[in-house]
PDB file of N, CA and C in Angstrom:
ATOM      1  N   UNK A   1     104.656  93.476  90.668  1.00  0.00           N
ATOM      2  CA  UNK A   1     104.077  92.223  90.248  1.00  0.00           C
ATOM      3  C   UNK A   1     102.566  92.386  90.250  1.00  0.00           C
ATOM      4  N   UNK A   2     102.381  92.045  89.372  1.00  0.00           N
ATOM      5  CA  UNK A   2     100.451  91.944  88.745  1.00  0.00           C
ATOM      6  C   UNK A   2      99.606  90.680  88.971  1.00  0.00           C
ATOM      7  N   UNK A   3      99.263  90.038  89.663  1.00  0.00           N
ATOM      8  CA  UNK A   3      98.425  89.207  89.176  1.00  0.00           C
ATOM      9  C   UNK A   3      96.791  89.042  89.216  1.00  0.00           C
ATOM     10  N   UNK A   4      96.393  89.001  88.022  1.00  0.00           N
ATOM     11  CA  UNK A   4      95.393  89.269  87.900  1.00  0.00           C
ATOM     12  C   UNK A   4      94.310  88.157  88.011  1.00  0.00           C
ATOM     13  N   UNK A   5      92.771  88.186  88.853  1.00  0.00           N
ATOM     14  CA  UNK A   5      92.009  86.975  88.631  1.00  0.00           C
ATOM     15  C   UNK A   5      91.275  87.758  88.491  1.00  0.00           C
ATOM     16  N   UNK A   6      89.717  86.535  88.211  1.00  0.00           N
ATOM     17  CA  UNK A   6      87.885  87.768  87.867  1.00  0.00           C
ATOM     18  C   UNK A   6      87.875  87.520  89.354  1.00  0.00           C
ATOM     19  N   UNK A   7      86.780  88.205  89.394  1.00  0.00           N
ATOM     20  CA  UNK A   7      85.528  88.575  90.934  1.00  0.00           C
ATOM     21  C   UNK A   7      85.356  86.711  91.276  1.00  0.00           C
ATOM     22  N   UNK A   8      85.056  86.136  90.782  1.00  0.00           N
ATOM     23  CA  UNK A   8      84.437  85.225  90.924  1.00  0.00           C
ATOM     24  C   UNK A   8      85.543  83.790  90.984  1.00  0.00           C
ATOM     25  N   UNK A   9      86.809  84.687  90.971  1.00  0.00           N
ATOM     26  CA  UNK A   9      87.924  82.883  91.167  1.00  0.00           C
ATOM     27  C   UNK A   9      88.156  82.757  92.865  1.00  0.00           C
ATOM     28  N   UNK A  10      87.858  81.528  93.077  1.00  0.00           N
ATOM     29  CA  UNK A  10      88.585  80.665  94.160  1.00  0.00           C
ATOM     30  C   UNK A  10      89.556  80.949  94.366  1.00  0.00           C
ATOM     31  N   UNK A  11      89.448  80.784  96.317  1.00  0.00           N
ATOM     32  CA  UNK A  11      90.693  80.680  96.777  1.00  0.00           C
ATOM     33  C   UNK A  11      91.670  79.916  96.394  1.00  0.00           C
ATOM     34  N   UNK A  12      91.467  78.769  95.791  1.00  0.00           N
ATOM     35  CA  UNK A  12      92.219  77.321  95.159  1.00  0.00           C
ATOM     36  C   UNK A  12      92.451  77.648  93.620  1.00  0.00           C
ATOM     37  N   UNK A  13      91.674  78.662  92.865  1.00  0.00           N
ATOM     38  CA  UNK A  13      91.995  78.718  91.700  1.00  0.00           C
ATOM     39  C   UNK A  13      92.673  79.978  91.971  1.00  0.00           C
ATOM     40  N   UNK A  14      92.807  81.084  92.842  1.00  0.00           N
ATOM     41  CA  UNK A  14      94.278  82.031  93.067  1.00  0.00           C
ATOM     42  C   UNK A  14      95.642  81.443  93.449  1.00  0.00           C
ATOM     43  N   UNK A  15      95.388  80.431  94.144  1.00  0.00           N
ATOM     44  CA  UNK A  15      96.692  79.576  94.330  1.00  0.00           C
ATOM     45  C   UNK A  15      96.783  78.721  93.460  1.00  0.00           C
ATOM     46  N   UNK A  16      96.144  77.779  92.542  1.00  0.00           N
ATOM     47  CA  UNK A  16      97.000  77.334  91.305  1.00  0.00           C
ATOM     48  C   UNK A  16      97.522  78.102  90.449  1.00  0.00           C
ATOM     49  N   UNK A  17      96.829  79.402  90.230  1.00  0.00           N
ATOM     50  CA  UNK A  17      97.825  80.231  89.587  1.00  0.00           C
ATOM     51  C   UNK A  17      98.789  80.743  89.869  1.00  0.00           C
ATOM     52  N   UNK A  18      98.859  81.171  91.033  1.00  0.00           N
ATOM     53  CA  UNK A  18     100.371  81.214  91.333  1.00  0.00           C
ATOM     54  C   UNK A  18     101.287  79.868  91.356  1.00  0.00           C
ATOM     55  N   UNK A  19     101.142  79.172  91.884  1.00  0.00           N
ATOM     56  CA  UNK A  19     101.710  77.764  91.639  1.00  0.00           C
ATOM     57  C   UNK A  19     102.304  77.893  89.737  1.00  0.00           C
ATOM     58  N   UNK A  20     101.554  78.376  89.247  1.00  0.00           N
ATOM     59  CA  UNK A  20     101.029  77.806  87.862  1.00  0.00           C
ATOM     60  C   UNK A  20     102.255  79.338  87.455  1.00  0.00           C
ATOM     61  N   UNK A  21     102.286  80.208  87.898  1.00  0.00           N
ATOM     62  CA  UNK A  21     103.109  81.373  87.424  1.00  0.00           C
ATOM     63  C   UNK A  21     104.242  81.367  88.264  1.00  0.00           C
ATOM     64  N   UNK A  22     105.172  80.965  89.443  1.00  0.00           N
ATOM     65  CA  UNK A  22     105.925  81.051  90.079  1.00  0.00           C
ATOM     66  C   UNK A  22     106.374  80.090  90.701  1.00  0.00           C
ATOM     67  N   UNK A  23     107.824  80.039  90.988  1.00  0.00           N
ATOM     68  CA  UNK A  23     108.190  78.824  91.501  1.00  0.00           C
ATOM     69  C   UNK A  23     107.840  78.190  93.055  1.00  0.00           C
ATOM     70  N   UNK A  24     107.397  76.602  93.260  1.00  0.00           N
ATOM     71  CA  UNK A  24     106.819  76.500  94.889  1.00  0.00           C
ATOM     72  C   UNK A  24     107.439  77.471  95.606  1.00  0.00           C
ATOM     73  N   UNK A  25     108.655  77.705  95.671  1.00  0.00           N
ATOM     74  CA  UNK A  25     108.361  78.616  97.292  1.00  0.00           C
ATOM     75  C   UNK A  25     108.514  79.925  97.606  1.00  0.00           C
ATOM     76  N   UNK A  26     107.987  80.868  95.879  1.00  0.00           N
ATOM     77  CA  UNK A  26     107.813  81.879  95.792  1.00  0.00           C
ATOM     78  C   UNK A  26     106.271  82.426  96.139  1.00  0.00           C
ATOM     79  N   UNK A  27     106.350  81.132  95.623  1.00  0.00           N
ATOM     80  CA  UNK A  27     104.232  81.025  95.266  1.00  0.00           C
ATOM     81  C   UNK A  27     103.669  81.012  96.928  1.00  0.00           C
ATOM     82  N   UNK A  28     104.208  80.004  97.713  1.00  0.00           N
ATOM     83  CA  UNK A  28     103.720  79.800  99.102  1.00  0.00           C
ATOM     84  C   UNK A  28     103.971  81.221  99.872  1.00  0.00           C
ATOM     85  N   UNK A  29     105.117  81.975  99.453  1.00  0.00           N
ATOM     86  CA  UNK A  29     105.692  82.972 100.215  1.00  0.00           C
ATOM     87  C   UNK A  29     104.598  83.858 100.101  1.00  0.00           C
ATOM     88  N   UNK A  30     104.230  83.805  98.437  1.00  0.00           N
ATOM     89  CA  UNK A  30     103.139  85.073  98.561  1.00  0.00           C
ATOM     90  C   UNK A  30     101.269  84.582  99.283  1.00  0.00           C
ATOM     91  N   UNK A  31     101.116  83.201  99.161  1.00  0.00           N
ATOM     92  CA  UNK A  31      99.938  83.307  99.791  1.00  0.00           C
ATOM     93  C   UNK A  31     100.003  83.286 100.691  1.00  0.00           C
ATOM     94  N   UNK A  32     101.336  83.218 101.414  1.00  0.00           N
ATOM     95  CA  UNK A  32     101.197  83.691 103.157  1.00  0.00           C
ATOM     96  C   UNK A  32     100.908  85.058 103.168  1.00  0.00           C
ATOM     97  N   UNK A  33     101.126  86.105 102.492  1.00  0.00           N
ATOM     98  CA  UNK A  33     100.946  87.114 102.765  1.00  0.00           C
ATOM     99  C   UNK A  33      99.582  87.876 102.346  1.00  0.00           C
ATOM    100  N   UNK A  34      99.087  87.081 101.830  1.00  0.00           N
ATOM    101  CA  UNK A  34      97.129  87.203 101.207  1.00  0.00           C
ATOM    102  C   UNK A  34      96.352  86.779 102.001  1.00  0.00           C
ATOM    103  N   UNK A  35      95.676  87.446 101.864  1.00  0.00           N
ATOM    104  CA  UNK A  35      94.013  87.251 103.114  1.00  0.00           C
ATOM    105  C   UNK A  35      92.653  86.890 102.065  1.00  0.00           C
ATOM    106  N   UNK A  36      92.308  86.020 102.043  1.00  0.00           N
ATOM    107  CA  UNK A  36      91.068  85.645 101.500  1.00  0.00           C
ATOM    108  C   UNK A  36      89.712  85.767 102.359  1.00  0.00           C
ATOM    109  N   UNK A  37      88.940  86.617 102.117  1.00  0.00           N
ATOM    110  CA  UNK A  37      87.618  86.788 102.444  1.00  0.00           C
ATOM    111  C   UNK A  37      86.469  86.670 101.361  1.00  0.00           C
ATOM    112  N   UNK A  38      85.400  86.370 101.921  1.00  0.00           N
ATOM    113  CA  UNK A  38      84.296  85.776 101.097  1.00  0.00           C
ATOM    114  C   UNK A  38      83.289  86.499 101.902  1.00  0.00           C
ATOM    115  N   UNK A  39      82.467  86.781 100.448  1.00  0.00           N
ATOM    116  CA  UNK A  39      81.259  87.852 100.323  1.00  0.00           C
ATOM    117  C   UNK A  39      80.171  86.962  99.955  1.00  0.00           C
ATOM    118  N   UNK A  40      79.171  87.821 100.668  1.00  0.00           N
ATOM    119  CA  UNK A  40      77.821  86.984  99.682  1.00  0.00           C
ATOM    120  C   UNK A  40      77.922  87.586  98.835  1.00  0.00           C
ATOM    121  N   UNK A  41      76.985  86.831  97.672  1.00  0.00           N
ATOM    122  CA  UNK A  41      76.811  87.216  96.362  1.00  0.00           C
ATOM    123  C   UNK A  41      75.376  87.258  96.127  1.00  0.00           C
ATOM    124  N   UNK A  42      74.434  87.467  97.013  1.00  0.00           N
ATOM    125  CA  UNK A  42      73.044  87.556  96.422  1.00  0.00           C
ATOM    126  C   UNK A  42      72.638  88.799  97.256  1.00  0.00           C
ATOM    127  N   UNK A  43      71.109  89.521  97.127  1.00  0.00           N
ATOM    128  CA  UNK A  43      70.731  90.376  97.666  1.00  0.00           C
ATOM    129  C   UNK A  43      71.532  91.789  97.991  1.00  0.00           C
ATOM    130  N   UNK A  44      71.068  92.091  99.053  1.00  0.00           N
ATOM    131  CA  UNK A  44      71.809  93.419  98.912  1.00  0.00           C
ATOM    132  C   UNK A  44      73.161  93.237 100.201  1.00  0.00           C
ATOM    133  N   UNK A  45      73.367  92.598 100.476  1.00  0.00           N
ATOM    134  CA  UNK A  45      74.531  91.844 101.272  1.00  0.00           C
ATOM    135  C   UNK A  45      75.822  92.324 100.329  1.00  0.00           C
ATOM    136  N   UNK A  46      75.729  92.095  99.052  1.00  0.00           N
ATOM    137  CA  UNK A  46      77.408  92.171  98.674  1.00  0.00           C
ATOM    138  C   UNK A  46      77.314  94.018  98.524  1.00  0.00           C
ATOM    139  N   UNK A  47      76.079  94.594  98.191  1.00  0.00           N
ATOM    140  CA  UNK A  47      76.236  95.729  98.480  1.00  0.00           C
ATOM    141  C   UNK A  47      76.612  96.806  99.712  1.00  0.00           C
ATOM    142  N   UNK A  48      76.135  96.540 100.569  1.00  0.00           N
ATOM    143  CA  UNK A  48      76.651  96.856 101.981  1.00  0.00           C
ATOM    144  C   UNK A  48      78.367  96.279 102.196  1.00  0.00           C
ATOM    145  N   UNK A  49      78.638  95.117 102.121  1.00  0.00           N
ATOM    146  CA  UNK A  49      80.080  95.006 102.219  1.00  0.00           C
ATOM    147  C   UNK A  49      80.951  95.990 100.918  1.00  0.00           C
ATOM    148  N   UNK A  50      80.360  96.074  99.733  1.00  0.00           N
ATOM    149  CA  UNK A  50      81.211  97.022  99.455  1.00  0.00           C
ATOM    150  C   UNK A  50      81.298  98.241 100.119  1.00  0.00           C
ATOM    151  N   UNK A  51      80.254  99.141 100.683  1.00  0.00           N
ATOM    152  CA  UNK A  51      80.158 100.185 101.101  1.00  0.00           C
ATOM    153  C   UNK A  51      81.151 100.161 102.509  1.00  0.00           C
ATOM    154  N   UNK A  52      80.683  98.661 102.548  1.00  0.00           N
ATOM    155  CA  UNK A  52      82.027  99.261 104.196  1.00  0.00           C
ATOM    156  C   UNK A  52      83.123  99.143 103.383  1.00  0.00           C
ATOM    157  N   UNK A  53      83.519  98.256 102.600  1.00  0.00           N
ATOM    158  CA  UNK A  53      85.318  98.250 101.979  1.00  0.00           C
ATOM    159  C   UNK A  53      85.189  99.947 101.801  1.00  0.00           C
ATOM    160  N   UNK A  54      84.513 100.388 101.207  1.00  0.00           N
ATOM    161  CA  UNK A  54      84.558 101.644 100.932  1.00  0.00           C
ATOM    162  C   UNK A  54      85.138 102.945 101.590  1.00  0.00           C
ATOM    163  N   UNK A  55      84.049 102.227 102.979  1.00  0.00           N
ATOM    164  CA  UNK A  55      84.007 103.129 104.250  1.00  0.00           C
ATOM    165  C   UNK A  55      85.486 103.032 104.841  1.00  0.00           C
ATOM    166  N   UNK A  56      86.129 101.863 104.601  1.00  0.00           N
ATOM    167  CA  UNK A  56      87.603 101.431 105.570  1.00  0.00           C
ATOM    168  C   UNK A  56      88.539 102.055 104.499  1.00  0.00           C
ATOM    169  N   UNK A  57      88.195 102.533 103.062  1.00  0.00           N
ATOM    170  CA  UNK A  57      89.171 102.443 102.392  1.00  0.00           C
ATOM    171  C   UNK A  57      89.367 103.883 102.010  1.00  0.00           C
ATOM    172  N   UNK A  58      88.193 105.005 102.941  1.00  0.00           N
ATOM    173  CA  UNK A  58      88.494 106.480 102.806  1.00  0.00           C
ATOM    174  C   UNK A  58      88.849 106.784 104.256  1.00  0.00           C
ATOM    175  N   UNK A  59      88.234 105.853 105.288  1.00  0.00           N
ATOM    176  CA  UNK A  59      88.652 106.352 106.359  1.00  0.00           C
ATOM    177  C   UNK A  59      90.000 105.790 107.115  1.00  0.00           C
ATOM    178  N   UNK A  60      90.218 104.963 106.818  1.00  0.00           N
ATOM    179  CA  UNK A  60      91.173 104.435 107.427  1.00  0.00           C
ATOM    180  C   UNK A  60      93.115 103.774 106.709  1.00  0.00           C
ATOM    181  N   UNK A  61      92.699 103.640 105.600  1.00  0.00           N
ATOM    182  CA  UNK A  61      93.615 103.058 104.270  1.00  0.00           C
ATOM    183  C   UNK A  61      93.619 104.063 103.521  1.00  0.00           C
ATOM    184  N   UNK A  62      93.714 105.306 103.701  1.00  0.00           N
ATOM    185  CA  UNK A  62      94.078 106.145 102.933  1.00  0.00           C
ATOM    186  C   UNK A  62      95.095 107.111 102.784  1.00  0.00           C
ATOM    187  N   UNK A  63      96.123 106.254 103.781  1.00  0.00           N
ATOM    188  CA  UNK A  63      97.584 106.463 103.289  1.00  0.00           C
ATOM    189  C   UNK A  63      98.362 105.581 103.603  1.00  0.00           C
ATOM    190  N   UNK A  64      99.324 105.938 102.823  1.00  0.00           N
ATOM    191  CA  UNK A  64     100.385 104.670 103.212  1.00  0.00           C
ATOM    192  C   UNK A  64     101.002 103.876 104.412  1.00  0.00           C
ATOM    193  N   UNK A  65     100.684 102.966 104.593  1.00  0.00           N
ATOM    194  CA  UNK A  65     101.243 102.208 106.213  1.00  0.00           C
ATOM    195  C   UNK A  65     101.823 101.137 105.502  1.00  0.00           C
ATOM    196  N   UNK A  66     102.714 100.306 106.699  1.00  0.00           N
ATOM    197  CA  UNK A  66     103.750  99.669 106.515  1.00  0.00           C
ATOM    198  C   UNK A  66     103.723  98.515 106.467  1.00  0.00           C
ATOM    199  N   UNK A  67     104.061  97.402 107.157  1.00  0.00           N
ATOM    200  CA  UNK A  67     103.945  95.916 106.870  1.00  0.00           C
ATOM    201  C   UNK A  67     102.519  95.412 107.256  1.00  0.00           C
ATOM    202  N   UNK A  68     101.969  94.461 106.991  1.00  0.00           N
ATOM    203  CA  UNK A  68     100.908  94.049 107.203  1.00  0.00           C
ATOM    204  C   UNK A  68     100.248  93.779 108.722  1.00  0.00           C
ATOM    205  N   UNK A  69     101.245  93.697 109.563  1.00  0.00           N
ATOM    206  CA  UNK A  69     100.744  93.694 110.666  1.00  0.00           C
ATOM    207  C   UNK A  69     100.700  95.458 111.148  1.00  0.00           C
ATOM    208  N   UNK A  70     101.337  96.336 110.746  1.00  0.00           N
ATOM    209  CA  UNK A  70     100.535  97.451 110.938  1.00  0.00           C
ATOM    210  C   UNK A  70      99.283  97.966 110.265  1.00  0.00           C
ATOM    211  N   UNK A  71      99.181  97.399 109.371  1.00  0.00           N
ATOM    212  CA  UNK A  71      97.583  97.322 108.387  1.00  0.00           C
ATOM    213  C   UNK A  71      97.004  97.202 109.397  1.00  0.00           C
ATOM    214  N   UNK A  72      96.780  95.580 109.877  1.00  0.00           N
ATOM    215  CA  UNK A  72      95.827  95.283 110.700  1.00  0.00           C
ATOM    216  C   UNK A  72      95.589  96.005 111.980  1.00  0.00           C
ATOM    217  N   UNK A  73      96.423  96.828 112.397  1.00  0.00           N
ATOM    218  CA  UNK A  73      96.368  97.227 114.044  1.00  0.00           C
ATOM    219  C   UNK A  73      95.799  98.204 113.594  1.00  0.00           C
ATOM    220  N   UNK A  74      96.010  98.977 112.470  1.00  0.00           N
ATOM    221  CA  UNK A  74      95.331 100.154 112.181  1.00  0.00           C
ATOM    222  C   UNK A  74      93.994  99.699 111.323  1.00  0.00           C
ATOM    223  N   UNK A  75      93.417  99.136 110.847  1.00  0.00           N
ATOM    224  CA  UNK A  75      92.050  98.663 110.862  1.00  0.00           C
ATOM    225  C   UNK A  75      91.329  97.930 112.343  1.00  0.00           C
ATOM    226  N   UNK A  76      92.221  97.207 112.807  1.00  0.00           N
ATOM    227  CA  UNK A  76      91.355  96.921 114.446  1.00  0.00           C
ATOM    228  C   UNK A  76      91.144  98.235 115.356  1.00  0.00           C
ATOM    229  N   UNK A  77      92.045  99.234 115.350  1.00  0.00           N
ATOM    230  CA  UNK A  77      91.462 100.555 116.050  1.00  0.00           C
ATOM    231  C   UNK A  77      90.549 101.245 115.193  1.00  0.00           C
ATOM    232  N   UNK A  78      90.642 101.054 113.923  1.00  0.00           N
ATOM    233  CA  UNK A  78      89.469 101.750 113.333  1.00  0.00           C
ATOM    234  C   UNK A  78      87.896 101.118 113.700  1.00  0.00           C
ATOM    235  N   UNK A  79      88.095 100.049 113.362  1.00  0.00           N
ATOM    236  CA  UNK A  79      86.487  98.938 113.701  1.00  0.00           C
ATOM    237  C   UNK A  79      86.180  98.999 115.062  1.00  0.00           C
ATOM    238  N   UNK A  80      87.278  99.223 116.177  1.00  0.00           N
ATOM    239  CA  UNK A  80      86.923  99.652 117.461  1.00  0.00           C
ATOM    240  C   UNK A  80      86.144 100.972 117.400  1.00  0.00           C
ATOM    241  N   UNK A  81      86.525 102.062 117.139  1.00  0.00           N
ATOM    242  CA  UNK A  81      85.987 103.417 116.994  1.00  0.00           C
ATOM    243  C   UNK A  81      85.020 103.311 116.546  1.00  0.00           C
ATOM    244  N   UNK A  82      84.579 102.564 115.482  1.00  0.00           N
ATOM    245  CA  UNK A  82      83.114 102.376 114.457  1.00  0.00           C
ATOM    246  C   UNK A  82      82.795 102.013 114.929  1.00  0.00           C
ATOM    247  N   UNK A  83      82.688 100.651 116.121  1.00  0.00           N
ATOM    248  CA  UNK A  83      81.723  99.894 116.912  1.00  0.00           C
ATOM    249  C   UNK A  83      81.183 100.578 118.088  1.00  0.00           C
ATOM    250  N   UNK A  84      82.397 101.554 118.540  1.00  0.00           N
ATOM    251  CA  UNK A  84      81.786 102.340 119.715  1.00  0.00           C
ATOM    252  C   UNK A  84      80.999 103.448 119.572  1.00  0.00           C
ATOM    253  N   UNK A  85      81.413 103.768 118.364  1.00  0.00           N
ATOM    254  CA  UNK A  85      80.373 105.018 117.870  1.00  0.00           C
ATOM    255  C   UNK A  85      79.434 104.701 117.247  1.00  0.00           C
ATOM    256  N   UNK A  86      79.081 103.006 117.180  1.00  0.00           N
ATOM    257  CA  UNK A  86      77.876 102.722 116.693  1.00  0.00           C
ATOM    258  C   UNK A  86      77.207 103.113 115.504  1.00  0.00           C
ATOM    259  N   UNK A  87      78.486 103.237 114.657  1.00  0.00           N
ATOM    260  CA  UNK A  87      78.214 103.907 113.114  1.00  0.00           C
ATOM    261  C   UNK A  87      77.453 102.636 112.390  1.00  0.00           C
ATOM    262  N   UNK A  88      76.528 103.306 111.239  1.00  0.00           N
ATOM    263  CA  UNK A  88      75.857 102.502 110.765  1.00  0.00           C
ATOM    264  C   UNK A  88      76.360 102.902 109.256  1.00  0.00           C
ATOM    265  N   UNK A  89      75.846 102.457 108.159  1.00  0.00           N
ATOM    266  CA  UNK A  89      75.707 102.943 106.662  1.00  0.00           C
ATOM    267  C   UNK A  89      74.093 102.949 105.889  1.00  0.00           C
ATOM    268  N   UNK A  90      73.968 103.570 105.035  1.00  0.00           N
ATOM    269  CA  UNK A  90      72.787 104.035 104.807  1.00  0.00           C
ATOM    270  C   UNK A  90      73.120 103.730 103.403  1.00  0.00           C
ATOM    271  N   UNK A  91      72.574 102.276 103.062  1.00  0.00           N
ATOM    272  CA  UNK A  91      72.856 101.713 101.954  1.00  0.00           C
ATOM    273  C   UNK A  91      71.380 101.838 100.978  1.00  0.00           C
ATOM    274  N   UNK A  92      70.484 102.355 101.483  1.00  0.00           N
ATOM    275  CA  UNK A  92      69.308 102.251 101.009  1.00  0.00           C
ATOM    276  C   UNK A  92      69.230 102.828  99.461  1.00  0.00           C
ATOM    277  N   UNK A  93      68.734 102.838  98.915  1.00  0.00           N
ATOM    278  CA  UNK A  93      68.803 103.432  97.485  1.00  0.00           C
ATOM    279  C   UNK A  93      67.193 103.407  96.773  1.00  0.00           C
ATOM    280  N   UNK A  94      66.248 105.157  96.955  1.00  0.00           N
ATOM    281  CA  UNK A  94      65.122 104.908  97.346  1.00  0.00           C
ATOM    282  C   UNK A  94      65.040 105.121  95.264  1.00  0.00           C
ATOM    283  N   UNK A  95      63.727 105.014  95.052  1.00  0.00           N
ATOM    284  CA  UNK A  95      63.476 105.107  93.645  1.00  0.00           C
ATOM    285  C   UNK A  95      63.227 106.168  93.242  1.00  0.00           C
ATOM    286  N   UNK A  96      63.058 107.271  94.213  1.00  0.00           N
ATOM    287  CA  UNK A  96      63.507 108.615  93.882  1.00  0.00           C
ATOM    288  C   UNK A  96      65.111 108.943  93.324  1.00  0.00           C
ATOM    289  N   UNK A  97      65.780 108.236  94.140  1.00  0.00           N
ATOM    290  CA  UNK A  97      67.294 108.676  93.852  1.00  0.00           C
ATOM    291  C   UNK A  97      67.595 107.842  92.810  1.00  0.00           C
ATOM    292  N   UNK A  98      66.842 106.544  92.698  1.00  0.00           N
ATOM    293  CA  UNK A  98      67.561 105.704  91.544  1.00  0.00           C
ATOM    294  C   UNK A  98      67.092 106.879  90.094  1.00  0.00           C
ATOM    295  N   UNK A  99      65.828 106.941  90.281  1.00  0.00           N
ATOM    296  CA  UNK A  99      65.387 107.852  89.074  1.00  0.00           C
ATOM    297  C   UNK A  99      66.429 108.991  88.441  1.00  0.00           C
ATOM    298  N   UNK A 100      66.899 109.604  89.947  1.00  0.00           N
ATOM    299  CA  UNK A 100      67.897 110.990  89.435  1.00  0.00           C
ATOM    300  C   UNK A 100      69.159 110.344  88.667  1.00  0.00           C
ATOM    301  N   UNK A 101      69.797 109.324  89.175  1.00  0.00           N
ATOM    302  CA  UNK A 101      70.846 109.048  89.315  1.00  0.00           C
ATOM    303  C   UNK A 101      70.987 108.200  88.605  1.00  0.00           C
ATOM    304  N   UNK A 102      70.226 107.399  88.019  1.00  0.00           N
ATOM    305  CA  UNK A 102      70.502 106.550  86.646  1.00  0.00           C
ATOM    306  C   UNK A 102      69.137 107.213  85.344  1.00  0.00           C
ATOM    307  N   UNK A 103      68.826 108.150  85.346  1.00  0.00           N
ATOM    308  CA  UNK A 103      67.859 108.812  84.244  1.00  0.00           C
ATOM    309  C   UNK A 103      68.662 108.658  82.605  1.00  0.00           C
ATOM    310  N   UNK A 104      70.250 108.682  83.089  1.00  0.00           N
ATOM    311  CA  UNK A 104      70.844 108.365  81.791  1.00  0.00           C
ATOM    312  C   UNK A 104      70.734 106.841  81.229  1.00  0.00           C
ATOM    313  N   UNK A 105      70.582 106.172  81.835  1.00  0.00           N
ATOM    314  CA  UNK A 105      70.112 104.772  82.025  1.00  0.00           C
ATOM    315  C   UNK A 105      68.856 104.223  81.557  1.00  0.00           C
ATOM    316  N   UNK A 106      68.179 105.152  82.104  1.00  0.00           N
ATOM    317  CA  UNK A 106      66.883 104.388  82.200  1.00  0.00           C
ATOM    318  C   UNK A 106      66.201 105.774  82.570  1.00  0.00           C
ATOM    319  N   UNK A 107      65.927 106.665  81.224  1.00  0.00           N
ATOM    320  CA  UNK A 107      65.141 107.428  80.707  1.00  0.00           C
ATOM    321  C   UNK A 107      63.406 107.612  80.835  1.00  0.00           C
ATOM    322  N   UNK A 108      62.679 108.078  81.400  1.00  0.00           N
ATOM    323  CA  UNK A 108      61.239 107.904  81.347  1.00  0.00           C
ATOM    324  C   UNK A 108      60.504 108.357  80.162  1.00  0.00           C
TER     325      UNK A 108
END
């Protein structure tokens, strides 16, 4: 099953669509099983949260586990380990590197 929304739909506009594609108590069944989190959207804030989705999604979600409550136990020992090891990310992006790295872009 597919369902597709943009970046930018509501928690309330993911659940009328399901509502809107499935019958009530197929629809409820599945937003029990969805987690809605909210990002900023300005500055460099939504950038850093991608980098951690990133970070959780090579180090830790990168193989198959089982029902959702083993998801979570295995992301809470991961964020334990990261907190104790006091890992940081190095989101910086200096204008040296932008230069190399988008020159196809934005040519001098």
């Amino acid at each position: 099953m597919l369902l597709q929304a943009d970046a930018g739909a509501t928690d309330d506009a993911i659940a009328a669509a399901l509502y809107a594609t499935f019958p009530p108590a197929q629809a409820c069944c599945i937003l029990r099983k969805l987690d809605f989190h909210s990002t900023p959207k300005h500055g460099s804030c939504p950038n850093q949260a991608e980098i951690e989705f990133a970070v959780v999604s090579t180090q830790c979600l990168d193989h198959r586990l089982g029902a959702q409550e083993s998801v979570r136990r295995a992301i809470a020992a991961w964020d334990t380990r990261r907190h104790t090891a006091k890992a940081t990310i190095d989101w910086r992006f200096t204008t040296a590197k932008a230069r190399r790295t988008l020159n196809h872009l934005y040519p001098l």
